[in-house]
N, C-alpha and C. Protein backbone atom coordinates (compact mmCIF):
# COMPACT_ATOMS: atom_id res chain seq x y z
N UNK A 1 -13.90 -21.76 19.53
CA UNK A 1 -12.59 -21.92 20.17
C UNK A 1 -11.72 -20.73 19.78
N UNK A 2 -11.10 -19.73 21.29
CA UNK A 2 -10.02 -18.87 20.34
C UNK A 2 -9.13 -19.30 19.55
N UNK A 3 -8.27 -18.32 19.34
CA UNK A 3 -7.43 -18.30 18.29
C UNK A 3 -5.75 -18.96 19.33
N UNK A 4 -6.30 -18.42 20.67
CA UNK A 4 -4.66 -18.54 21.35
C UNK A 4 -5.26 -20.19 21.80
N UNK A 5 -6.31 -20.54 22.06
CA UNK A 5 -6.83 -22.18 22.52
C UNK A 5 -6.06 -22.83 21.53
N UNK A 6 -6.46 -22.32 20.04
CA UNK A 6 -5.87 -23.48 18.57
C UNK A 6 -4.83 -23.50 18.84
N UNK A 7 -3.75 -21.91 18.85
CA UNK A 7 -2.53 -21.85 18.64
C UNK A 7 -2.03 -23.08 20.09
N UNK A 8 -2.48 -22.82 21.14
CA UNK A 8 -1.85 -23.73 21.88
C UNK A 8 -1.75 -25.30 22.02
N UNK A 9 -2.79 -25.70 21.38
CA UNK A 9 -3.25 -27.05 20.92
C UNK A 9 -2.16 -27.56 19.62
N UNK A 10 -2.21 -26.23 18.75
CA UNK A 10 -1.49 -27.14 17.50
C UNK A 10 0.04 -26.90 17.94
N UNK A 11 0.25 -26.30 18.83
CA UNK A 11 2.19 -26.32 19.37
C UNK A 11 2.24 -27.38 20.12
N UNK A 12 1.13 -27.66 21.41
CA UNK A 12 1.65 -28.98 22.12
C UNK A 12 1.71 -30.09 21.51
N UNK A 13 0.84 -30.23 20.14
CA UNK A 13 0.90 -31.41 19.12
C UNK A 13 2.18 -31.91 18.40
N UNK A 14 2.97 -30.42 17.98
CA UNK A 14 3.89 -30.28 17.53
C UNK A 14 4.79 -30.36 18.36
N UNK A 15 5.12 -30.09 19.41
CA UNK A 15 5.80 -30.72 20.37
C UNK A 15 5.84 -31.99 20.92
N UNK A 16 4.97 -32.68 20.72
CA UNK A 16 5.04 -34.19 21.05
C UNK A 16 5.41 -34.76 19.88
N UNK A 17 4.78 -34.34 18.57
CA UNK A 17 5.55 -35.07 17.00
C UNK A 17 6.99 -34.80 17.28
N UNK A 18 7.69 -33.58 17.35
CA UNK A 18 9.01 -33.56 17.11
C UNK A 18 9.67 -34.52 18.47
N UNK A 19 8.86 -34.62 19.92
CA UNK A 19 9.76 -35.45 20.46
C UNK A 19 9.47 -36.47 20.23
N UNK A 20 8.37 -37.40 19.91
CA UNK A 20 8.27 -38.63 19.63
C UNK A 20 9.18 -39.10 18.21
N UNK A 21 9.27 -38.34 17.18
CA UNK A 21 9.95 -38.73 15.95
C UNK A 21 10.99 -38.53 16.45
N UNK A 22 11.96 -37.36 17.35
CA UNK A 22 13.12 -37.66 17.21
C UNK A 22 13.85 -38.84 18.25
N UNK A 23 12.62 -39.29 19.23
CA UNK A 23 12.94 -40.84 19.54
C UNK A 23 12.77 -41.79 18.71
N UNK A 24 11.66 -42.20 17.95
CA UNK A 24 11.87 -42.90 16.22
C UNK A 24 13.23 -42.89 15.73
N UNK A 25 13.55 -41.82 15.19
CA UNK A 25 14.71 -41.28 14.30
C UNK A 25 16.08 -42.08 14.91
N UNK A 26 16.15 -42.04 16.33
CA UNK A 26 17.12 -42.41 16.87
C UNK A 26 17.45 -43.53 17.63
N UNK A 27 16.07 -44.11 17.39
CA UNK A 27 16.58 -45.46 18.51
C UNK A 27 16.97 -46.62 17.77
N UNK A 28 17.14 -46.69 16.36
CA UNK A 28 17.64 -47.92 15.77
C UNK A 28 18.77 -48.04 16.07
N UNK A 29 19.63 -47.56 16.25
CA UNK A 29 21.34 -47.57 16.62
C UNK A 29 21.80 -47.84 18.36
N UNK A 30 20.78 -47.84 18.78
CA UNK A 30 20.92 -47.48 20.11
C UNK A 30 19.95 -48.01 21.29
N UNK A 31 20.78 -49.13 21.76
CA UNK A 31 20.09 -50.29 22.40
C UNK A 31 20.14 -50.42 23.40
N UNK A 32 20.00 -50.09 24.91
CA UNK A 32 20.59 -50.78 26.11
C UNK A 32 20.39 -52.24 26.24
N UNK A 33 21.11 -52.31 27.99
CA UNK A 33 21.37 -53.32 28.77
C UNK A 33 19.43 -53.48 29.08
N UNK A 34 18.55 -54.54 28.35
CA UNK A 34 17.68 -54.89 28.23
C UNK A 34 17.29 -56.27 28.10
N UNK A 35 16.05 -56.38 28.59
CA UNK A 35 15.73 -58.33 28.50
C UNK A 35 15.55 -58.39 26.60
N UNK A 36 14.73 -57.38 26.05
CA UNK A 36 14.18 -57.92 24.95
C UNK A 36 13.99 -56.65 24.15
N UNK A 37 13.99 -56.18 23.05
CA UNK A 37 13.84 -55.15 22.40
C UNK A 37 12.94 -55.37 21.07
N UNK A 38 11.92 -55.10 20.39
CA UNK A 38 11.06 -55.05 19.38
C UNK A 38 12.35 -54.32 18.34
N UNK A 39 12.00 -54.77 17.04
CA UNK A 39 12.29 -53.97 16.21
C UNK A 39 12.02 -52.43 15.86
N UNK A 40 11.03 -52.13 16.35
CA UNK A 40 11.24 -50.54 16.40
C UNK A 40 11.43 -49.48 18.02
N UNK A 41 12.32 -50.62 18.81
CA UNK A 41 13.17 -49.92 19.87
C UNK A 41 11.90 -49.94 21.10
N UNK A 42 10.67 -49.83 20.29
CA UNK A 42 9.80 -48.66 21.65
C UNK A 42 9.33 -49.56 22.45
N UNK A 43 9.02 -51.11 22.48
CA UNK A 43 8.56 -51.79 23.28
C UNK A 43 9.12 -52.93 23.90
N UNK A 44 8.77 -53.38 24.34
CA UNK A 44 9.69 -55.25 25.35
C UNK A 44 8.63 -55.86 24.80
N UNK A 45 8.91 -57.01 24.01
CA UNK A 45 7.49 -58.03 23.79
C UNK A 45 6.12 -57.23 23.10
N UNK A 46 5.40 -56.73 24.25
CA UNK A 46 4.10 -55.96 23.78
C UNK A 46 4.33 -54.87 23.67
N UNK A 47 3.18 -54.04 23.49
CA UNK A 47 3.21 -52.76 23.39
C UNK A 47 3.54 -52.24 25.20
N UNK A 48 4.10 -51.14 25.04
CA UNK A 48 4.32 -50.52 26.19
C UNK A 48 3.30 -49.91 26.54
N UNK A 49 2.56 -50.04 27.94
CA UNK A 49 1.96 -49.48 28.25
C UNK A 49 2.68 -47.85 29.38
N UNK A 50 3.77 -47.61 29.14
CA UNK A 50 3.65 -46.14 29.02
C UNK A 50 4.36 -46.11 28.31
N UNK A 51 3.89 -44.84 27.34
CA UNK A 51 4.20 -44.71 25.66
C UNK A 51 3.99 -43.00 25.64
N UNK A 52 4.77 -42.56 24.68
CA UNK A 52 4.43 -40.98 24.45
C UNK A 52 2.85 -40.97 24.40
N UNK A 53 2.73 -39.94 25.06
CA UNK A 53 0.92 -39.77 25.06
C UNK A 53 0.39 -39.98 26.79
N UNK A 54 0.82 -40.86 27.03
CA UNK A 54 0.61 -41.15 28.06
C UNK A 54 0.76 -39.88 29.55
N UNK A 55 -0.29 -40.42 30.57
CA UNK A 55 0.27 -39.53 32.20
C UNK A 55 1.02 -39.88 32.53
N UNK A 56 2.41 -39.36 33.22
CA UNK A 56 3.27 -40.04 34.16
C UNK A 56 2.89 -39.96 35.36
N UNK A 57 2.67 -41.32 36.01
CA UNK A 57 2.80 -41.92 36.98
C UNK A 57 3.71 -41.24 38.15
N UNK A 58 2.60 -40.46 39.32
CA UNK A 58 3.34 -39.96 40.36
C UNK A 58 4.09 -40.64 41.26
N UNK A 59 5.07 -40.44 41.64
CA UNK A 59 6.52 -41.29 42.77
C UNK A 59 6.59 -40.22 43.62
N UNK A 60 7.56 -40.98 44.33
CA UNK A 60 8.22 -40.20 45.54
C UNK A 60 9.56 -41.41 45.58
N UNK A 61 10.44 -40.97 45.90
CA UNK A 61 11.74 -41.14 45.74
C UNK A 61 12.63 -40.13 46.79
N UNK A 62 13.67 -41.31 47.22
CA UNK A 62 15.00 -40.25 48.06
C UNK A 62 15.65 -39.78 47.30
N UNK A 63 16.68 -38.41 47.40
CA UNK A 63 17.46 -38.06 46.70
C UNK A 63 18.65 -39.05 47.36
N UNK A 64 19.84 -38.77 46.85
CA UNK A 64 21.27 -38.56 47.65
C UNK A 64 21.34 -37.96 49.24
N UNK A 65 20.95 -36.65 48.82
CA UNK A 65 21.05 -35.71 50.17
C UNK A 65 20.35 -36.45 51.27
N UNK A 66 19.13 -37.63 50.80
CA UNK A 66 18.36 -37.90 52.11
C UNK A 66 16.85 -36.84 51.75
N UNK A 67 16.79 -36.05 51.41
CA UNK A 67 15.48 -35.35 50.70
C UNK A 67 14.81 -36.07 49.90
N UNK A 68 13.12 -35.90 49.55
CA UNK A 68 12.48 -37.00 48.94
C UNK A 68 12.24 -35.56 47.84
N UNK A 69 11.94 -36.32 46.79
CA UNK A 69 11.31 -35.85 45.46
C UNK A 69 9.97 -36.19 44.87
N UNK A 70 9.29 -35.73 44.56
CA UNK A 70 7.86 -36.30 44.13
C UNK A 70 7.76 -35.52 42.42
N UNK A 71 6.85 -36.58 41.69
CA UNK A 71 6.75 -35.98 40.63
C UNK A 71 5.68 -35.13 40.34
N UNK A 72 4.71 -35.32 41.33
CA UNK A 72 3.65 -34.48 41.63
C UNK A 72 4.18 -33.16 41.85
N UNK A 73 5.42 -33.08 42.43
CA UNK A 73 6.04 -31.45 42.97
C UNK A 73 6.57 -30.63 41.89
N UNK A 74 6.62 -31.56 40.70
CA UNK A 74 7.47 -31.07 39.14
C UNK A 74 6.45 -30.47 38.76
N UNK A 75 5.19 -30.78 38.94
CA UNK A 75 3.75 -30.18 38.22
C UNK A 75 4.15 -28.68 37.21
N UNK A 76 3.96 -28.32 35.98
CA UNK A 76 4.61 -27.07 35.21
C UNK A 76 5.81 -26.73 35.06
N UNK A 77 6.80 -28.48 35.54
CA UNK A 77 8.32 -28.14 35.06
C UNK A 77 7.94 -29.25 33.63
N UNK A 78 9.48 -29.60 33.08
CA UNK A 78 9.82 -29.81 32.18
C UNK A 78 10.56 -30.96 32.37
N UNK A 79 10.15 -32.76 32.31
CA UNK A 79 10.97 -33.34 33.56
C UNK A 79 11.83 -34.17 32.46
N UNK A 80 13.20 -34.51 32.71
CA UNK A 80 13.52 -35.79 32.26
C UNK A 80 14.06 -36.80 32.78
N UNK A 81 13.34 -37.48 32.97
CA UNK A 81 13.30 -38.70 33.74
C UNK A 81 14.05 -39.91 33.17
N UNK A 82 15.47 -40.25 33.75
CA UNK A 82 15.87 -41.31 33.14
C UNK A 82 16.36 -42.20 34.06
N UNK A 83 16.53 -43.96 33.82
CA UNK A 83 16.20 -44.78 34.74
C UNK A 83 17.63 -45.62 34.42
N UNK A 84 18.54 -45.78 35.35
CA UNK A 84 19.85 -46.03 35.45
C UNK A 84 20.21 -47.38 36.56
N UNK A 85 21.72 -47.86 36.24
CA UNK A 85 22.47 -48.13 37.58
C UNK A 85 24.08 -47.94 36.91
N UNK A 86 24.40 -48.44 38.48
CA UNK A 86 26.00 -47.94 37.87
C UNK A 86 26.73 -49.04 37.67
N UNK A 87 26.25 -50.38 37.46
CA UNK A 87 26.47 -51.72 36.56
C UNK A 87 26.14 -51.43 35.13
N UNK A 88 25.49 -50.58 34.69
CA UNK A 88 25.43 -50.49 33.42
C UNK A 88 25.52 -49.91 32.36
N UNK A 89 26.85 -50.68 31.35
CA UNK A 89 28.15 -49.95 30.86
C UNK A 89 26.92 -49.10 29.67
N UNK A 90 26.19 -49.17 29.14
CA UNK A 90 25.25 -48.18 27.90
C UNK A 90 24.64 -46.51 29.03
N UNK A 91 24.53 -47.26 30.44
CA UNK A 91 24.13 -46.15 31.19
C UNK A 91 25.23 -45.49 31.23
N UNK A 92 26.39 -45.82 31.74
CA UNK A 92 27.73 -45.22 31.99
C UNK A 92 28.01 -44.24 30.81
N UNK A 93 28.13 -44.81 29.25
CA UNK A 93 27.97 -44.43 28.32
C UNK A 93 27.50 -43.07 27.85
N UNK A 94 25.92 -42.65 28.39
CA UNK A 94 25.26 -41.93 27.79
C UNK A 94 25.09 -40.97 28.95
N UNK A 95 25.76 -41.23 30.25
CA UNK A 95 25.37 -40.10 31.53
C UNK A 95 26.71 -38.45 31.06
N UNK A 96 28.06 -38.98 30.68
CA UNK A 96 28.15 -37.70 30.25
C UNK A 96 27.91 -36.77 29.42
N UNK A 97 26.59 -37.28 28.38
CA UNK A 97 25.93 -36.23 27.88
C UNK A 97 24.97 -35.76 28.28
N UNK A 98 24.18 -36.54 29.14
CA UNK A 98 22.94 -36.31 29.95
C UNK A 98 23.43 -35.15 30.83
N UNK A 99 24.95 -34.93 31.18
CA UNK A 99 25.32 -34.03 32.09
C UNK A 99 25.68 -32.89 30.81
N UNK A 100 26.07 -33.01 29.76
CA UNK A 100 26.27 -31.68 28.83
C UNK A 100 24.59 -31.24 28.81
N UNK A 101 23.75 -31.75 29.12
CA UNK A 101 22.48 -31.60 28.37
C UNK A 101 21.71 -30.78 29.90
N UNK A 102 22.17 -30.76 30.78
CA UNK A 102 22.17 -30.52 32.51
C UNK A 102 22.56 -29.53 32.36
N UNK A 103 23.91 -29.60 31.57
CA UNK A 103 24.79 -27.89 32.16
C UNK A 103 24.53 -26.88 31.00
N UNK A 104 23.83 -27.06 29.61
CA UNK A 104 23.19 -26.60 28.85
C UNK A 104 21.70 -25.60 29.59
N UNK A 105 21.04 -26.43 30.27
CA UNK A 105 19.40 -25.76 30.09
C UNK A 105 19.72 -25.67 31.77
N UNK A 106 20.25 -25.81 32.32
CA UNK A 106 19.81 -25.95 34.20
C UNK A 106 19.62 -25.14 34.06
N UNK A 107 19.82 -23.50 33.49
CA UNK A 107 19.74 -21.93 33.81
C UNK A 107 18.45 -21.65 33.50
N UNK A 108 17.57 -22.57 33.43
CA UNK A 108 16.08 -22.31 33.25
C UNK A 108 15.60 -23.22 34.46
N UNK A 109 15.28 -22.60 35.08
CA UNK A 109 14.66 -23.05 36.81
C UNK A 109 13.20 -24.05 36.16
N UNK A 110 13.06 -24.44 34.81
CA UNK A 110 11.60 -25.21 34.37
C UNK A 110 12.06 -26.69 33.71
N UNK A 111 13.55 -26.40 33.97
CA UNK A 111 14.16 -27.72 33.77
C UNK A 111 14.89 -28.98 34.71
N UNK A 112 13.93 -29.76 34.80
CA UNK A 112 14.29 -30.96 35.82
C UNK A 112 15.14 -31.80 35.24
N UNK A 113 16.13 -32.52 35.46
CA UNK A 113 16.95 -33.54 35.14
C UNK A 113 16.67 -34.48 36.42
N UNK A 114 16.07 -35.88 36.16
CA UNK A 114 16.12 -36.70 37.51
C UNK A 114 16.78 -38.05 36.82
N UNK A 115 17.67 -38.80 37.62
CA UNK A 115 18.49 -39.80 37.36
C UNK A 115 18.29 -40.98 38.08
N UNK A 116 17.71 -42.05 38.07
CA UNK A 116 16.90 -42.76 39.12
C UNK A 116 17.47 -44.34 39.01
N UNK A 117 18.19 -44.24 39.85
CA UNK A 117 18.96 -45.85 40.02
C UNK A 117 18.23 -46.58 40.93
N UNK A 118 18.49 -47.91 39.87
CA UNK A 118 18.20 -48.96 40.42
C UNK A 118 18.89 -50.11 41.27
N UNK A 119 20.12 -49.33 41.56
CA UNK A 119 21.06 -50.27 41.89
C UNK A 119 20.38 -51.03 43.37
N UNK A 120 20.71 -51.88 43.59
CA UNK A 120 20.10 -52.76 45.15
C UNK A 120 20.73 -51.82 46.37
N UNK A 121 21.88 -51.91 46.31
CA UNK A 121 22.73 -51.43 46.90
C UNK A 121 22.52 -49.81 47.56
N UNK A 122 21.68 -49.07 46.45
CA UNK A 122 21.48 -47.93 47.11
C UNK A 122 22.62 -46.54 47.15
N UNK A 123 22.32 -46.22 48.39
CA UNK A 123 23.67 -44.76 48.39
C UNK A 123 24.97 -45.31 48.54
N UNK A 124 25.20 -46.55 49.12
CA UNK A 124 26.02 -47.25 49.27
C UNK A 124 26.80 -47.16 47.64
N UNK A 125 26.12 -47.79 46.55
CA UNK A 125 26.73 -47.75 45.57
C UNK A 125 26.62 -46.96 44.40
N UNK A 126 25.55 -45.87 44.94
CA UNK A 126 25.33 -44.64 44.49
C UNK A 126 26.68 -43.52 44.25
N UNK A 127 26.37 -42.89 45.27
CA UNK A 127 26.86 -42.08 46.04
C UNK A 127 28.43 -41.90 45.36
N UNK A 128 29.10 -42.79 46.06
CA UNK A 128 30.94 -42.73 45.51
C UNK A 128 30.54 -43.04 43.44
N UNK A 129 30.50 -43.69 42.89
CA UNK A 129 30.06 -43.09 41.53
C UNK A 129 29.80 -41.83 41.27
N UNK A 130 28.71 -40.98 41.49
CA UNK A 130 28.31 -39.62 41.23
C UNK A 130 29.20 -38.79 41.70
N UNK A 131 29.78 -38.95 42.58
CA UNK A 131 30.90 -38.39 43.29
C UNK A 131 32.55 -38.29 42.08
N UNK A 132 32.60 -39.61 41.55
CA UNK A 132 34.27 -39.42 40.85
C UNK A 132 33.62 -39.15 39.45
N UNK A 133 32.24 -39.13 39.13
CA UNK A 133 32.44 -38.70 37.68
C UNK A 133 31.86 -36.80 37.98
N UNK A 134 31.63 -36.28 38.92
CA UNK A 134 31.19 -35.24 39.08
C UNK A 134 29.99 -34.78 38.59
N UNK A 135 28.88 -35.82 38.93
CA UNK A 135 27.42 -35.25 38.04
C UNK A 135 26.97 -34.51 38.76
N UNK A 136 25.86 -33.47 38.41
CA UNK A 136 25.63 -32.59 39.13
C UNK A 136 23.92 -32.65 39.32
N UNK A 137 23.28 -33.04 38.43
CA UNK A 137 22.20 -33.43 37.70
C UNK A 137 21.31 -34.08 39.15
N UNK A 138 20.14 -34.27 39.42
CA UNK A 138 19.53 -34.77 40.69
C UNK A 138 19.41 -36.79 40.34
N UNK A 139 20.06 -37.03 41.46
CA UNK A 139 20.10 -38.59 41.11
C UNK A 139 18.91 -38.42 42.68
N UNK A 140 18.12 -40.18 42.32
CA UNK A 140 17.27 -40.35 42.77
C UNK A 140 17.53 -41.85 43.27
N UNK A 141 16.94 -42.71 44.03
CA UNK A 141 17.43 -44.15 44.87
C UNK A 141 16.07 -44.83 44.46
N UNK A 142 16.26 -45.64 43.90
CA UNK A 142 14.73 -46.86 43.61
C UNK A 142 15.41 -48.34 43.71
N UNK A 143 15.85 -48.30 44.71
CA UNK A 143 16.61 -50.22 45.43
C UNK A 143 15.74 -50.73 44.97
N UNK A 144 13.94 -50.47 45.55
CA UNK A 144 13.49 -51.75 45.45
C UNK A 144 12.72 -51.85 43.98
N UNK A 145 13.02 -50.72 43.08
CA UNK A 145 12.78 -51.02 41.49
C UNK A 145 11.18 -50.38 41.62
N UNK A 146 10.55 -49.55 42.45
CA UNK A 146 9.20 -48.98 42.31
C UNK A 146 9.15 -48.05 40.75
N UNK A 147 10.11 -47.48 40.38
CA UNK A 147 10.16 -46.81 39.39
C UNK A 147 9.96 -47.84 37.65
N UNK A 148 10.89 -48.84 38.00
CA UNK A 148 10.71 -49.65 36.99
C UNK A 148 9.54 -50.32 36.66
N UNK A 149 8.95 -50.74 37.58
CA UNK A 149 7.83 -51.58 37.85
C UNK A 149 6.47 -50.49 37.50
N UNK A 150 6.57 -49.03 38.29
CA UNK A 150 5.39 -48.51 37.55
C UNK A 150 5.25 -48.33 36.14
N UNK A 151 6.87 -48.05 35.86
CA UNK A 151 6.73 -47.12 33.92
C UNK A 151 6.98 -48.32 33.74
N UNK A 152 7.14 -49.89 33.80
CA UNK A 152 7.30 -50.84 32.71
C UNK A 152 8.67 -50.96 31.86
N UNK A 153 9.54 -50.51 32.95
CA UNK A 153 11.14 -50.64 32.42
C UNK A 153 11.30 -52.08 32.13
N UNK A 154 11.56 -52.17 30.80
CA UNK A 154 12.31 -53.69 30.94
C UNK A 154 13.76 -53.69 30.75
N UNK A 155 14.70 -52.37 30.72
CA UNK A 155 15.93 -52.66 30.87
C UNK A 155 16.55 -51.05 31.44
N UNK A 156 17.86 -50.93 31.37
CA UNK A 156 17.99 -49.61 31.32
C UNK A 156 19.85 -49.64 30.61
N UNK A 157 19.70 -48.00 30.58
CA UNK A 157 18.97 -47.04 30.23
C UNK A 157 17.33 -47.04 29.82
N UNK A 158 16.60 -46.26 30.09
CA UNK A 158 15.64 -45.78 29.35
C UNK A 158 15.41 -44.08 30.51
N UNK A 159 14.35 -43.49 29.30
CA UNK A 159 14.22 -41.94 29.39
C UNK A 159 12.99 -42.11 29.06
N UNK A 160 12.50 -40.82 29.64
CA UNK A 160 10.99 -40.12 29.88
C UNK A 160 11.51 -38.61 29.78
N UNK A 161 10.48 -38.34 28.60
CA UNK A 161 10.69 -36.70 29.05
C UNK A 161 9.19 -36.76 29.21
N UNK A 162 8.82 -35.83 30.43
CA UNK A 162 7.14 -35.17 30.64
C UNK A 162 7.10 -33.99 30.41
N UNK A 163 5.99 -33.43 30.36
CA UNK A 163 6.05 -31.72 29.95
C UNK A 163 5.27 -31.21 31.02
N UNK A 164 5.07 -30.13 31.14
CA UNK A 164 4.25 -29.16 32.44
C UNK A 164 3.16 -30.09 32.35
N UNK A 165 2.56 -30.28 31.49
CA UNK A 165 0.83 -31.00 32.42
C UNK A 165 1.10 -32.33 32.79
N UNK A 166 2.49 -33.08 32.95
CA UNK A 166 2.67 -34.28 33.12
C UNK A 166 2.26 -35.36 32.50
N UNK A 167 2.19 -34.74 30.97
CA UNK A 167 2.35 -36.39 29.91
C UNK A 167 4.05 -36.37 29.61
N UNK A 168 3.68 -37.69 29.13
CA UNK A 168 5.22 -38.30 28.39
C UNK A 168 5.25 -37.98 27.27
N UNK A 169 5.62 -37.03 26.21
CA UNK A 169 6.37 -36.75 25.05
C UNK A 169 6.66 -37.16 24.34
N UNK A 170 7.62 -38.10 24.96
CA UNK A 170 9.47 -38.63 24.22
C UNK A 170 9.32 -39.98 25.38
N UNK A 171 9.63 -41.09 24.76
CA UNK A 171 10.17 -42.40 25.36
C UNK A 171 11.39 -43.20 24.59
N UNK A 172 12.32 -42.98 25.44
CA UNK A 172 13.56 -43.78 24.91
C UNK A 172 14.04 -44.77 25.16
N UNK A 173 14.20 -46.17 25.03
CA UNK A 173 14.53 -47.39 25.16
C UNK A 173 16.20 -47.21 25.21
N UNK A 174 17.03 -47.00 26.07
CA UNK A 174 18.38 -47.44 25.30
C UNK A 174 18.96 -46.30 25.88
N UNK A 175 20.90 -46.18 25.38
CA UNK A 175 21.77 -45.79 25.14
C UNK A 175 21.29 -44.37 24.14
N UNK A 176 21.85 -42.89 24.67
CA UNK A 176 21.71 -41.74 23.39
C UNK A 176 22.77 -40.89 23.76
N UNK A 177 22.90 -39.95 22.94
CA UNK A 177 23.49 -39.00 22.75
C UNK A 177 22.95 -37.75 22.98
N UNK A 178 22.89 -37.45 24.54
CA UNK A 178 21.77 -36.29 25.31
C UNK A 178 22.35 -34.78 24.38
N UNK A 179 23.78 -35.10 23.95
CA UNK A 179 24.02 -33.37 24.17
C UNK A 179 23.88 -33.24 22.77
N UNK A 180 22.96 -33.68 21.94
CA UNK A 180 22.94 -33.41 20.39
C UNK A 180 21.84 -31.95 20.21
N UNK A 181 22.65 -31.11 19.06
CA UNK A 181 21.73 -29.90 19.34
C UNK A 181 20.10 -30.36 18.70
N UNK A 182 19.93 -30.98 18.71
CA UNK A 182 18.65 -31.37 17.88
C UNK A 182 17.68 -31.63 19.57
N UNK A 183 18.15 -32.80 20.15
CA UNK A 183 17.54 -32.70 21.53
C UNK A 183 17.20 -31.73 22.53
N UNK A 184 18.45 -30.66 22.78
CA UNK A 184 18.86 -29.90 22.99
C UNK A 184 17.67 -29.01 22.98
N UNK A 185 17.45 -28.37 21.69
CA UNK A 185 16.50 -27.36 20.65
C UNK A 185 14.80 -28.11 21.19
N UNK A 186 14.47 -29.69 20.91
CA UNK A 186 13.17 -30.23 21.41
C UNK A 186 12.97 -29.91 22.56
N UNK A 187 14.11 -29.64 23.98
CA UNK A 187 13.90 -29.62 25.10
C UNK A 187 13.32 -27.89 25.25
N UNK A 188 13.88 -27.30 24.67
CA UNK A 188 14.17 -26.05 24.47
C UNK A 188 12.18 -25.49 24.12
N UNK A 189 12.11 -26.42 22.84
CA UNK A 189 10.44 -25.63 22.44
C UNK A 189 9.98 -26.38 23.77
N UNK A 190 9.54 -27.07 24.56
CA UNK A 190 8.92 -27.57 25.24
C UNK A 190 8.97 -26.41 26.39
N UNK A 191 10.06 -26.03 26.73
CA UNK A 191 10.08 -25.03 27.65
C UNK A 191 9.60 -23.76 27.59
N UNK A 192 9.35 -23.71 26.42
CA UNK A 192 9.27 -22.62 25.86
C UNK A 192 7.38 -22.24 26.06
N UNK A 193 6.75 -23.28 25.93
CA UNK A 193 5.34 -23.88 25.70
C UNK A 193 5.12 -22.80 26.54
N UNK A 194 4.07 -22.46 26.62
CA UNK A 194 3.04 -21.64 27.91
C UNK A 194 3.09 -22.73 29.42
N UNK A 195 2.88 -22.67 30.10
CA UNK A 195 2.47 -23.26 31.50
C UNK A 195 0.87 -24.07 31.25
N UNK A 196 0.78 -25.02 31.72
CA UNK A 196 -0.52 -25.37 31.30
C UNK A 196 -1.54 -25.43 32.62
């Protein structure tokens, strides 16, 4: 095995330890609007079957604009995927850092921000929200909950970060604090990674 095969093997390792621990590190404090939470944040009841390590599960989804998104089309971006509505005050909570954390890295064209509501209601009750808080970030429409139902949301907030080959990283249960330089810096080596 070369030397650049190891080197790349022991960074993507190290990139999944630092994002998986610094979801560890942080989810005791920080709970959403959820049916049920385990004591160590990461699961509903059982184990989650999508868990850092894991493939993410390809979608297709409307934007706002009426444009569809696929996660298949992210293939060698950097995605973070987080699963919302605008009933819910921990989501409300944690979207204006998710937007410091947007207007931080967007200047790297390998950074996706996707925001994926579940509201029933749709653009209808989309739309005017994103509008008076001024997000800029790509919101996404899942009325009929396809998003929840594939990754095994049992509440929201929750977050997915994937990396270029489309595993999950980082899984967050809950309410965070997107614009902390520590996240910030994890998003940062990930981008940094080679293309895979």
């Amino acid at each position: 095995m070369s030397m650049e095969i190891k080197d790349r093997i022991l960074y993507l390792v190290a990139g999944i330890v630092v994002m998986t621990g610094l979801a560890l590190v942080v989810l005791s404090g920080h709970r959403g609007a959820r049916l049920e939470t385990s004591s160590s944040g990461i699961s509903s009841g059982t184990e989650a079957p999508v868990a850092a390590g894991s493939k993410a599960a390809d979608f297709k989804l409307e934007k706002l604009d009426g444009t569809t998104v696929s996660l298949e089309s992210l293939r060698g971006k950097v995605v973070f995927l987080n699963v919302w509505a605008t009933w819910c005050e921990p989501c409300r909570e944690e979207m204006p850092s998710m937007q410091t954390l947007y207007d931080d890295l967007k200047g790297n064209k390998d950074f996706v921000m996707l925001a994926v509501s579940q509201d029933t209601k749709g653009r209808a009750a989309v739309a005017p929200y994103v509008a008076k808080n001024g997000y800029h970030f790509t919101i996404l429409l899942d009325p009929e909950n396809k998003i929840g139902e594939t990754y095994d949301v049992s509440g929201v907030p929750e977050t997915f970060i994937i990396d270029r080959k489309g595993q999950i990283v980082a899984h967050h249960m809950g309410a965070f604090d997107w614009s902390r330089p520590d996240v910030k810096d994890a998003l940062q080596q990930l981008l940094d990674s080679k293309k895979g």
